[in-house]
N, C-alpha and C. Protein backbone atom coordinates (compact mmCIF):
# COMPACT_ATOMS: atom_id res chain seq x y z
N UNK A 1 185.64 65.10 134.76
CA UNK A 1 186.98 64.55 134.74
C UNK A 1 187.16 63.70 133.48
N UNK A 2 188.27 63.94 132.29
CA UNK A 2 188.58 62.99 131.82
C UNK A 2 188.71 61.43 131.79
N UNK A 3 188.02 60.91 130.77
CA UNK A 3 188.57 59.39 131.12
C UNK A 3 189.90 59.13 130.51
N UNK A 4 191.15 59.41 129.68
CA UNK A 4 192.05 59.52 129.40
C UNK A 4 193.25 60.72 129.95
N UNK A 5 194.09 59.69 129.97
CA UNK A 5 195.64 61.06 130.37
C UNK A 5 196.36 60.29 128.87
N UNK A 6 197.28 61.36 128.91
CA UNK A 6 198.70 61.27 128.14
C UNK A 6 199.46 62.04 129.03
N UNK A 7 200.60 60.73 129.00
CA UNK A 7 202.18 61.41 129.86
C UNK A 7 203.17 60.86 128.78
N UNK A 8 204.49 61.13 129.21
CA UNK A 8 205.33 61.43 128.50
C UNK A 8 205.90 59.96 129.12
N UNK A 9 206.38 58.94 128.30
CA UNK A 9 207.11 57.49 128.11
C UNK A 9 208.74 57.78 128.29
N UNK A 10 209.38 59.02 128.64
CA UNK A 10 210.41 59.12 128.73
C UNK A 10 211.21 58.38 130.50
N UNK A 11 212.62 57.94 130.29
CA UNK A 11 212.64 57.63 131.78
C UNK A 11 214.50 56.66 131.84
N UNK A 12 215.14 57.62 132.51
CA UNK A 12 216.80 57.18 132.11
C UNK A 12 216.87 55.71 132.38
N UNK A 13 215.88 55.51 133.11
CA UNK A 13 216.11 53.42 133.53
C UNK A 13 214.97 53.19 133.55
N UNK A 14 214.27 51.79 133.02
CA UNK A 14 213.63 50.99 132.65
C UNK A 14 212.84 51.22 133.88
N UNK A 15 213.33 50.81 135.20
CA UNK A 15 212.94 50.61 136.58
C UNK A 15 211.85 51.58 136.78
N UNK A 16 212.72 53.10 136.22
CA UNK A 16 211.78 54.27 136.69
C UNK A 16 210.49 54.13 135.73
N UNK A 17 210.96 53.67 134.36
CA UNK A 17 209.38 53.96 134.25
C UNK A 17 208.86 53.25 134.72
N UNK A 18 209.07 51.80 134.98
CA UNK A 18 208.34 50.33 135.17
C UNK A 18 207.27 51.14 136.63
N UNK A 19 208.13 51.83 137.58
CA UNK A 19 207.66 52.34 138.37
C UNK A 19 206.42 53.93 138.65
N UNK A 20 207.02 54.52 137.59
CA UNK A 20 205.95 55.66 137.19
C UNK A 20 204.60 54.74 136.92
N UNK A 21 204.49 53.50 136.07
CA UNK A 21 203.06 52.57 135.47
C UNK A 21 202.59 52.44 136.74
N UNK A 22 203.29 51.51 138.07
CA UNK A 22 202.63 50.99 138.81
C UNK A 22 202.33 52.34 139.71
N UNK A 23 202.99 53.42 140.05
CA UNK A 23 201.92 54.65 140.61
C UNK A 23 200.80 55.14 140.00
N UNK A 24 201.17 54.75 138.69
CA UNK A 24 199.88 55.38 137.94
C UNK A 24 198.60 54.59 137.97
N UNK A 25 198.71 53.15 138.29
CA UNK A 25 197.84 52.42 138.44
C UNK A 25 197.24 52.77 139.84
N UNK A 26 198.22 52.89 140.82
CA UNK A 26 197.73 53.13 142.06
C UNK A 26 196.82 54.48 142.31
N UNK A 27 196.93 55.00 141.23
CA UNK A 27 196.15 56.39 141.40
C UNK A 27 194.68 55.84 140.60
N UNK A 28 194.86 54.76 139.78
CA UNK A 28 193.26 54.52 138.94
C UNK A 28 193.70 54.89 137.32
N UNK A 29 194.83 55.33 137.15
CA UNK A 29 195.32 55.30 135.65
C UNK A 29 195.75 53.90 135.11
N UNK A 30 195.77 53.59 134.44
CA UNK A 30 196.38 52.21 133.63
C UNK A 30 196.53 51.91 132.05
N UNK A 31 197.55 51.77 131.82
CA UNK A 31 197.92 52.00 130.13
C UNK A 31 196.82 51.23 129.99
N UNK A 32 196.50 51.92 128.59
CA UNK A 32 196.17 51.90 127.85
C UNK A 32 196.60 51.68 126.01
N UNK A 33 197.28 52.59 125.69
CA UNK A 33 198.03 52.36 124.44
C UNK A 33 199.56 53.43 124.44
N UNK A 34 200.06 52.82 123.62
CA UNK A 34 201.42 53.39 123.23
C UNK A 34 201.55 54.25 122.15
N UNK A 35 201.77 55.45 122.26
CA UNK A 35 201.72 56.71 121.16
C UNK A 35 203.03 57.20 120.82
N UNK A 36 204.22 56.87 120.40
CA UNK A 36 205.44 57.26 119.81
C UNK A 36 206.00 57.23 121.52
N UNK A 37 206.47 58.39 121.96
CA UNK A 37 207.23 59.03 123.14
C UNK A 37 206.08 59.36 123.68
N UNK A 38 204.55 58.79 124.10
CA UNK A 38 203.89 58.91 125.01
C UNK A 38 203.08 57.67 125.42
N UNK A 39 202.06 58.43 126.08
CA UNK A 39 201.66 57.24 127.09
C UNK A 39 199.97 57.15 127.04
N UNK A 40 199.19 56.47 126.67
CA UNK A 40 198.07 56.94 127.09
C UNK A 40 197.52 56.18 128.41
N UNK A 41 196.78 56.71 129.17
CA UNK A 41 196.33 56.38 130.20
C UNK A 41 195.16 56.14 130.57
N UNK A 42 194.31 55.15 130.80
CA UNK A 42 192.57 55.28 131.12
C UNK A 42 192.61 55.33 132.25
N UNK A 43 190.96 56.10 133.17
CA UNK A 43 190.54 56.31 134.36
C UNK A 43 189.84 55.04 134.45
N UNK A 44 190.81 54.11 136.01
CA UNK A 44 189.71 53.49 136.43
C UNK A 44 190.20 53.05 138.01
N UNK A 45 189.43 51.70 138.59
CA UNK A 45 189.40 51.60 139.81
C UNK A 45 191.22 51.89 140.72
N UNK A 46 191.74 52.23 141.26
CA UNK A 46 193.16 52.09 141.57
C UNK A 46 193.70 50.80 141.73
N UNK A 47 194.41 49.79 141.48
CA UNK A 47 195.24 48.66 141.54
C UNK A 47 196.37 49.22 141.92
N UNK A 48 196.75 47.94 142.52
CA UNK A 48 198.44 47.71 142.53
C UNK A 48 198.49 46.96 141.43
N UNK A 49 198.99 47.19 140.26
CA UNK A 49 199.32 46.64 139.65
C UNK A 49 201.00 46.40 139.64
N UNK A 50 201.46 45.84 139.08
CA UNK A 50 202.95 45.08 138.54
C UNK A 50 203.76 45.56 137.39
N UNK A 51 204.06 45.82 136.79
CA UNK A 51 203.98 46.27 135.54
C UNK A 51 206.15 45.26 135.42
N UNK A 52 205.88 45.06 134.23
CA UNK A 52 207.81 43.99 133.93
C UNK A 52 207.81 44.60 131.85
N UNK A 53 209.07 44.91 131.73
CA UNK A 53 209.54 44.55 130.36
C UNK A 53 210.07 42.90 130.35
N UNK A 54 210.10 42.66 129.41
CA UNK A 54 210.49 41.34 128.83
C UNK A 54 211.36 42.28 127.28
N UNK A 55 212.49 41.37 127.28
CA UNK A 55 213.11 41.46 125.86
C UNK A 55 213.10 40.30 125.32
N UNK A 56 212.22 40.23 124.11
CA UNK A 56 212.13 38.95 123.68
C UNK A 56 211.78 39.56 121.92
N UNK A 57 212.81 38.76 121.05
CA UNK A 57 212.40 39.43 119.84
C UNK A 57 211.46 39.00 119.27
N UNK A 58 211.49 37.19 119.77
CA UNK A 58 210.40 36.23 118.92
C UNK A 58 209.64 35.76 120.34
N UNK A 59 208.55 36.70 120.27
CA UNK A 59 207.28 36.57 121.72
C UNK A 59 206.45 35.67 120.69
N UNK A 60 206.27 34.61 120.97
CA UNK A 60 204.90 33.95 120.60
C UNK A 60 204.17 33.51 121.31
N UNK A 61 202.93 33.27 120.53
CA UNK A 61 201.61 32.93 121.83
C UNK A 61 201.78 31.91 122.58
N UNK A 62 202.62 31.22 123.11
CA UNK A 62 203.00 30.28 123.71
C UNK A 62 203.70 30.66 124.94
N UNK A 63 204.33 31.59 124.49
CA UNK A 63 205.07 32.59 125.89
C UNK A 63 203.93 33.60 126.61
N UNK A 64 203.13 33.59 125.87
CA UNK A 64 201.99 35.11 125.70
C UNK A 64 201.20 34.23 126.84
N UNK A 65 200.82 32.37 126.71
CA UNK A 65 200.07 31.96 127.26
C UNK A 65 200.89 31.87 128.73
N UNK A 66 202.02 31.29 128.67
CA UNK A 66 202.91 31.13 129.86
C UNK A 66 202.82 32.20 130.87
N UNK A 67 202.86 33.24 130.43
CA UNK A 67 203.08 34.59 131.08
C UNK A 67 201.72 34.63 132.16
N UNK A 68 200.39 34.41 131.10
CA UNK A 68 199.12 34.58 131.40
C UNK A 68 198.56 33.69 132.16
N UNK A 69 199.61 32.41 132.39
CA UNK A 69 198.91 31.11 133.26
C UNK A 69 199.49 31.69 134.59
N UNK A 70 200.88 32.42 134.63
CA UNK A 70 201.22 32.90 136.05
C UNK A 70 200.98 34.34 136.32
N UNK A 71 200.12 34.66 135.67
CA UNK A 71 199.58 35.46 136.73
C UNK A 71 200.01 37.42 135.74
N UNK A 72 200.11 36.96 134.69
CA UNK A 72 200.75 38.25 133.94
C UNK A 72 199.94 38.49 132.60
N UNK A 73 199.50 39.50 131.73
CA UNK A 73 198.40 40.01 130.85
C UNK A 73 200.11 41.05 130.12
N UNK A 74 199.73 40.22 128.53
CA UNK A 74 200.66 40.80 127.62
C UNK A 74 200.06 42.30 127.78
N UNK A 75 200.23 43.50 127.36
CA UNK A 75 200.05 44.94 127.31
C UNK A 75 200.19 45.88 126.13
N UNK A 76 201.56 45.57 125.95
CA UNK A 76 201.99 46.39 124.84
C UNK A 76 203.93 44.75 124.17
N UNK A 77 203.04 44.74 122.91
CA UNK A 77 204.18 44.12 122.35
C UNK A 77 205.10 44.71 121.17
N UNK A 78 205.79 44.92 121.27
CA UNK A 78 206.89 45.45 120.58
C UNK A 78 208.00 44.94 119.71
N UNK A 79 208.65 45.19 118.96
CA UNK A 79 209.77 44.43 118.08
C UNK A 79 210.48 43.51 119.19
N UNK A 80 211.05 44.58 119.71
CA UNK A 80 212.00 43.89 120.73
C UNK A 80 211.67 43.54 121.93
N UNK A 81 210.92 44.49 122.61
CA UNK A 81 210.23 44.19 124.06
C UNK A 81 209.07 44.36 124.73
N UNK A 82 208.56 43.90 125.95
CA UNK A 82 206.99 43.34 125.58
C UNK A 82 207.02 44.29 127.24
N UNK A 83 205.34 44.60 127.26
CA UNK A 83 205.25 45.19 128.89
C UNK A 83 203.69 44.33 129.17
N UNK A 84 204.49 43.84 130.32
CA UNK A 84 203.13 43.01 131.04
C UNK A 84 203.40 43.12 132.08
N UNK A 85 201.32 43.02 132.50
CA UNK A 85 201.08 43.99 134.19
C UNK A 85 200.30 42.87 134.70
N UNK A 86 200.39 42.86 136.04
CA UNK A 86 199.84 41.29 136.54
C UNK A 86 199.54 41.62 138.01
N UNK A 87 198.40 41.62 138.92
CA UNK A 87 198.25 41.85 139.58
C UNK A 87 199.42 41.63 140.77
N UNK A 88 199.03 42.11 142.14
CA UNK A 88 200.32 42.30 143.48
C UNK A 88 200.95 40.77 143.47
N UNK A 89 200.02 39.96 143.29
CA UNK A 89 200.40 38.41 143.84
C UNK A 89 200.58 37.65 142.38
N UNK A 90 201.05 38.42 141.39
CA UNK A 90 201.25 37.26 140.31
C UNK A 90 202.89 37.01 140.63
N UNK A 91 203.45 35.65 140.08
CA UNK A 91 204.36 35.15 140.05
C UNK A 91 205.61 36.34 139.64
N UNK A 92 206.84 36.05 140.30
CA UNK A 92 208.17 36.97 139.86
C UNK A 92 208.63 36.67 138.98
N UNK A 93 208.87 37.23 137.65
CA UNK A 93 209.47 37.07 136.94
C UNK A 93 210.96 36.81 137.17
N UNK A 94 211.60 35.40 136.19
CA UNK A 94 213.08 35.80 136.26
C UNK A 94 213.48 36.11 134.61
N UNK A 95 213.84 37.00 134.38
CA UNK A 95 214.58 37.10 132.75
C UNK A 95 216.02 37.55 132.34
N UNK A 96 216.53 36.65 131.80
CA UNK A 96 217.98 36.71 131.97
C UNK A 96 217.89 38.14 130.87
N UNK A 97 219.42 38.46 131.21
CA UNK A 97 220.26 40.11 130.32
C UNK A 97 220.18 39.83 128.52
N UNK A 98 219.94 38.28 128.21
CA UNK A 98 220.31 38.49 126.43
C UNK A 98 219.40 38.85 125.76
N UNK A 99 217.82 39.11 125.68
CA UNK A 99 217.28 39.77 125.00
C UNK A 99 217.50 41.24 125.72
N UNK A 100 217.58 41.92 126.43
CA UNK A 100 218.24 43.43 126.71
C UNK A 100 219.82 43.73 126.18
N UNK A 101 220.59 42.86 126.03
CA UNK A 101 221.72 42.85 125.18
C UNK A 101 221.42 43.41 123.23
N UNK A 102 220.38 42.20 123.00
CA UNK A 102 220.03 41.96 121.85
C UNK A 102 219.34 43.53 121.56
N UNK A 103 218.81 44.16 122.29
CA UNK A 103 217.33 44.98 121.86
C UNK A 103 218.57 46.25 121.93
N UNK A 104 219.48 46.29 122.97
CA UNK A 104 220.39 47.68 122.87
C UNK A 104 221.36 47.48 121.81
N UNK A 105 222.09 46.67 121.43
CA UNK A 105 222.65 46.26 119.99
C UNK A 105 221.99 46.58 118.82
N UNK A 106 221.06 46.30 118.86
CA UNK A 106 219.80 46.79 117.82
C UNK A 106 219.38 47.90 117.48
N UNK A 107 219.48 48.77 118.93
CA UNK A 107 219.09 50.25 118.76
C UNK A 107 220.37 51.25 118.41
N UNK A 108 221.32 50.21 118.83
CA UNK A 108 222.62 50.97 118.78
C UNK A 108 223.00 51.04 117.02
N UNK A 109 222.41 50.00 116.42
CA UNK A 109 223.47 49.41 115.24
C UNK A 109 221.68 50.65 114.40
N UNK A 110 221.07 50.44 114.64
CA UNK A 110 219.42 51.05 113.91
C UNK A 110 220.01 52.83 114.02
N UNK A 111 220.63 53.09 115.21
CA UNK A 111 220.49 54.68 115.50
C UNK A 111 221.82 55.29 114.65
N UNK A 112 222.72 53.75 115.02
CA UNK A 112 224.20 54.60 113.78
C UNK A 112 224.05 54.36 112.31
N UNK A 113 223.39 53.72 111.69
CA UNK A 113 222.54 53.76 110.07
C UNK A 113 222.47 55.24 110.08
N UNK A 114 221.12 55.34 110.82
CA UNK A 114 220.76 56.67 110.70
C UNK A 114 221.32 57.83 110.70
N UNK A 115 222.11 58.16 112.13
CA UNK A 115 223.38 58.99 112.69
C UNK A 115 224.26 59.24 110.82
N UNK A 116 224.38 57.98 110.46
CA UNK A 116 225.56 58.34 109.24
C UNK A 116 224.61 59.06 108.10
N UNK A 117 223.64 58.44 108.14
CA UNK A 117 222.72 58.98 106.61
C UNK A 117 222.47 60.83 106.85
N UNK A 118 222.24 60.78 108.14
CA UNK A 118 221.69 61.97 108.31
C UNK A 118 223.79 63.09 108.46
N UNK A 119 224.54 62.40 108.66
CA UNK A 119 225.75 63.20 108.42
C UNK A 119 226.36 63.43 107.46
N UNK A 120 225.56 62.73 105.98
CA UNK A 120 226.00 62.77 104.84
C UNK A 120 224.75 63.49 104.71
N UNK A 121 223.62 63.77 105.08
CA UNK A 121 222.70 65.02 104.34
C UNK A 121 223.68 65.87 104.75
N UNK A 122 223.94 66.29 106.32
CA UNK A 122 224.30 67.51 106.24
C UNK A 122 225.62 68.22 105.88
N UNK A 123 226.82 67.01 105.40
CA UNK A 123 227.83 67.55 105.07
C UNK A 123 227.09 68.06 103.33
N UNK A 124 226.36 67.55 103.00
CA UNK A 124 225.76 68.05 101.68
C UNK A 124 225.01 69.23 101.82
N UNK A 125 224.52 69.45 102.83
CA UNK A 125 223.81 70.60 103.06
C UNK A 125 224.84 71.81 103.06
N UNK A 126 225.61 71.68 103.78
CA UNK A 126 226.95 72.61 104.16
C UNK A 126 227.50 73.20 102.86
N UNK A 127 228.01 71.72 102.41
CA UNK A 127 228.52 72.20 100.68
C UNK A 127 227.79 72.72 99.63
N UNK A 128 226.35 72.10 99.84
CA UNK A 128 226.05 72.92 98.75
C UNK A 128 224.95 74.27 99.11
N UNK A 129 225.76 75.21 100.55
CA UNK A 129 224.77 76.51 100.79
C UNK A 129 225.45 76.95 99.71
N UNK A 130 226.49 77.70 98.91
CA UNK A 130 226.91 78.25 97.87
C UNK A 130 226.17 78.00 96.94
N UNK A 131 225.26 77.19 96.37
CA UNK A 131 224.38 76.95 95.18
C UNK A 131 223.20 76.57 95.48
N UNK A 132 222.84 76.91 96.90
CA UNK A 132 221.34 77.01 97.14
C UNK A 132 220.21 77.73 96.57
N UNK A 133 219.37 77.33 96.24
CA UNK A 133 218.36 78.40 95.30
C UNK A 133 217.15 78.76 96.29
N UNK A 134 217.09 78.16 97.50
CA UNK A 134 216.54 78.57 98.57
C UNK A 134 217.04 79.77 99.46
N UNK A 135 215.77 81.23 99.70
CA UNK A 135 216.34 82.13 100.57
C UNK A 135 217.48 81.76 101.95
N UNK A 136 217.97 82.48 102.01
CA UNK A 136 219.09 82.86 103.29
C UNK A 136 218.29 81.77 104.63
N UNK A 137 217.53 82.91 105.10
CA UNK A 137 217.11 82.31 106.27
C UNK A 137 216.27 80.96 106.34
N UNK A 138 215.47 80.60 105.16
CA UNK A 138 215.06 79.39 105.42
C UNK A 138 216.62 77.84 105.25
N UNK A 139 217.18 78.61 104.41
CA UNK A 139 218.66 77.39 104.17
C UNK A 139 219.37 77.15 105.53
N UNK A 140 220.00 78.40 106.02
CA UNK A 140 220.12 78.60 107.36
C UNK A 140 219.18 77.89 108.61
N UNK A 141 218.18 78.13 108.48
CA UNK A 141 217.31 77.23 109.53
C UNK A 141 217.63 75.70 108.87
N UNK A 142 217.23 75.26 107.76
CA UNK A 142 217.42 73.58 107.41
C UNK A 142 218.69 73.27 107.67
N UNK A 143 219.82 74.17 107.90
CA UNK A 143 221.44 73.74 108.34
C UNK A 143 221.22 73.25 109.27
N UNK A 144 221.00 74.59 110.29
CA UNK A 144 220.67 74.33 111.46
C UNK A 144 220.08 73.10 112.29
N UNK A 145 219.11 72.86 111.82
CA UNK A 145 218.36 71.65 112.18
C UNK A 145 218.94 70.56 111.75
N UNK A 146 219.42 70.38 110.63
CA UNK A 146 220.44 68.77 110.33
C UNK A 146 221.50 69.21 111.08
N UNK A 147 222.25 70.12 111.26
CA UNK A 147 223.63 69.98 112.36
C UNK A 147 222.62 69.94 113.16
N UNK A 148 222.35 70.25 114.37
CA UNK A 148 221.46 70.23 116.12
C UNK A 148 221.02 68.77 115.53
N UNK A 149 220.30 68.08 114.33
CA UNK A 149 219.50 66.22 115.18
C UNK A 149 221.00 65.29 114.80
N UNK A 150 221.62 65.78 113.72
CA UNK A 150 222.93 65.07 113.80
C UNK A 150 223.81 65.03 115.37
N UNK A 151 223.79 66.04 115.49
CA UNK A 151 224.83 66.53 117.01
C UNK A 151 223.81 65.03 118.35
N UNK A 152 222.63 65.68 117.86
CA UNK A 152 221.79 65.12 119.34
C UNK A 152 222.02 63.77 118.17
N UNK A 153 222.01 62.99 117.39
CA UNK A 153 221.68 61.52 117.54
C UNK A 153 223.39 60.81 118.20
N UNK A 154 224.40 61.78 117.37
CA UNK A 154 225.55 61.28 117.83
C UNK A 154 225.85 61.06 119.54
N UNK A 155 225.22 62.16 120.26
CA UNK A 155 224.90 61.60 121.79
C UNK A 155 223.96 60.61 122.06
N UNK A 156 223.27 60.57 121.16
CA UNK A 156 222.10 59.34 121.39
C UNK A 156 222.84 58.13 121.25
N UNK A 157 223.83 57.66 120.18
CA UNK A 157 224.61 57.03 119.76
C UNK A 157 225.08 56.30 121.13
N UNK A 158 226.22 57.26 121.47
CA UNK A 158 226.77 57.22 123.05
C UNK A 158 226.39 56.56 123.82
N UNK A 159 225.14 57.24 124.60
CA UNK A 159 224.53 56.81 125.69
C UNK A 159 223.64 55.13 125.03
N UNK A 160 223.33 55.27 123.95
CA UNK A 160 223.14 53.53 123.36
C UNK A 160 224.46 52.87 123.59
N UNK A 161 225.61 53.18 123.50
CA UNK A 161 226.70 52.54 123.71
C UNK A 161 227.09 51.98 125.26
N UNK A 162 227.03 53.20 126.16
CA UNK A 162 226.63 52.73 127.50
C UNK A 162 225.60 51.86 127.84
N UNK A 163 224.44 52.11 127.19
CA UNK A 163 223.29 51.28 128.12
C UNK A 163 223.49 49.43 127.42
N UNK A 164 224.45 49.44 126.42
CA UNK A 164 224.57 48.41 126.05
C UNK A 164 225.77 47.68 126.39
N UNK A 165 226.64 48.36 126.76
CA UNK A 165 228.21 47.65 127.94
C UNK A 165 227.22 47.45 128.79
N UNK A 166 226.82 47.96 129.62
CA UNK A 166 226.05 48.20 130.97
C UNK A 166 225.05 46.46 131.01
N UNK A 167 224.55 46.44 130.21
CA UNK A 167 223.67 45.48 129.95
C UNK A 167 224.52 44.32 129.48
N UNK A 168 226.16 44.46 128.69
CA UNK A 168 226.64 43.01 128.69
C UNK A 168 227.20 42.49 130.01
N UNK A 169 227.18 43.66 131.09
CA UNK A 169 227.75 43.26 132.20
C UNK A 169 227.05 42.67 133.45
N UNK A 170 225.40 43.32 132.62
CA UNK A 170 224.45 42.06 133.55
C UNK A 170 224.10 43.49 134.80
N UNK A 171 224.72 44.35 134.58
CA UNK A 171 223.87 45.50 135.64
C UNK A 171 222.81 46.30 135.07
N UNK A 172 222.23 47.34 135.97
CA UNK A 172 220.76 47.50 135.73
C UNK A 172 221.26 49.48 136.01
């Protein structure tokens, strides 16, 4: 049997993944490290573990210690948000909506940069297939692919727009 899994970090609400970690613990898996859009997982005893995001942009070791005096072990720290797992009986977290405000504003304002840069490659791409010096089908495929991640970031866009009303309104 493997001592490592990789699963997939994907998950429409926070909750579900928060909840995929703590089954996975209950089975004897337990993060381990963070790989882009995955997950790695080590084999060991089963816990109930806890598993909480925190949005906090400026985590310092002072919060890192706070966390760790009640009953919670930083995990994975991040720009914007932090995952800590703390056994069945550590203390409940309370964390108010403004760093989850802050972190979807962020992703929203980071993903439409991008969204635009990448809609000015491809209106350039478009214009200049007439003076492409690249074959047919490979130009055609590079269209292709800048229209389809343009198309998909502009929905990405979106649904950042929702999860960030959603979050000034303090729901989950």
């Amino acid at each position: 049997m493997s001592k490592y899994k990789i699963v997939h970090a994907f998950a429409l609400k926070n909750s579900q993944f928060l909840k995929r970690l703590e089954y996975y613990s209950s089975q004897g898996w337990h993060y381990k490290k963070w790989l882009v859009f995955f997950i790695v997982l080590e084999k060991g005893e089963p816990k109930n573990y806890r598993y909480e995001l925190v949005y906090d942009r400026k985590f310092t070791k002072e919060k890192q210690e706070f966390y760790q005096a009640n009953g919670w072990k930083l995990i994975r720290n991040s720009f914007f948000w932090q995952i800590l797992r703390g056994e069945s009986n550590a203390v409940d977290l309370y964390t108010d909506n403004i760093g989850e405000v802050e972190m979807w504003k962020y992703r929203l304002k980071f993903t439409l940069k991008l969204n635009l840069i990448c809609i000015f490659i491809t209106i350039l791409i478009l214009l200049g297939s007439e003076y492409s010096v690249m074959e047919g089908h490979i130009f055609k495929f590079i269209q292709g692919m800048f229209c389809g991640g343009t198309t998909a970031l502009v929905f990405l866009n979106i649904y950042f727009y929702i999860k960030y009303k959603i979050a000034e309104k303090g729901e989950d």
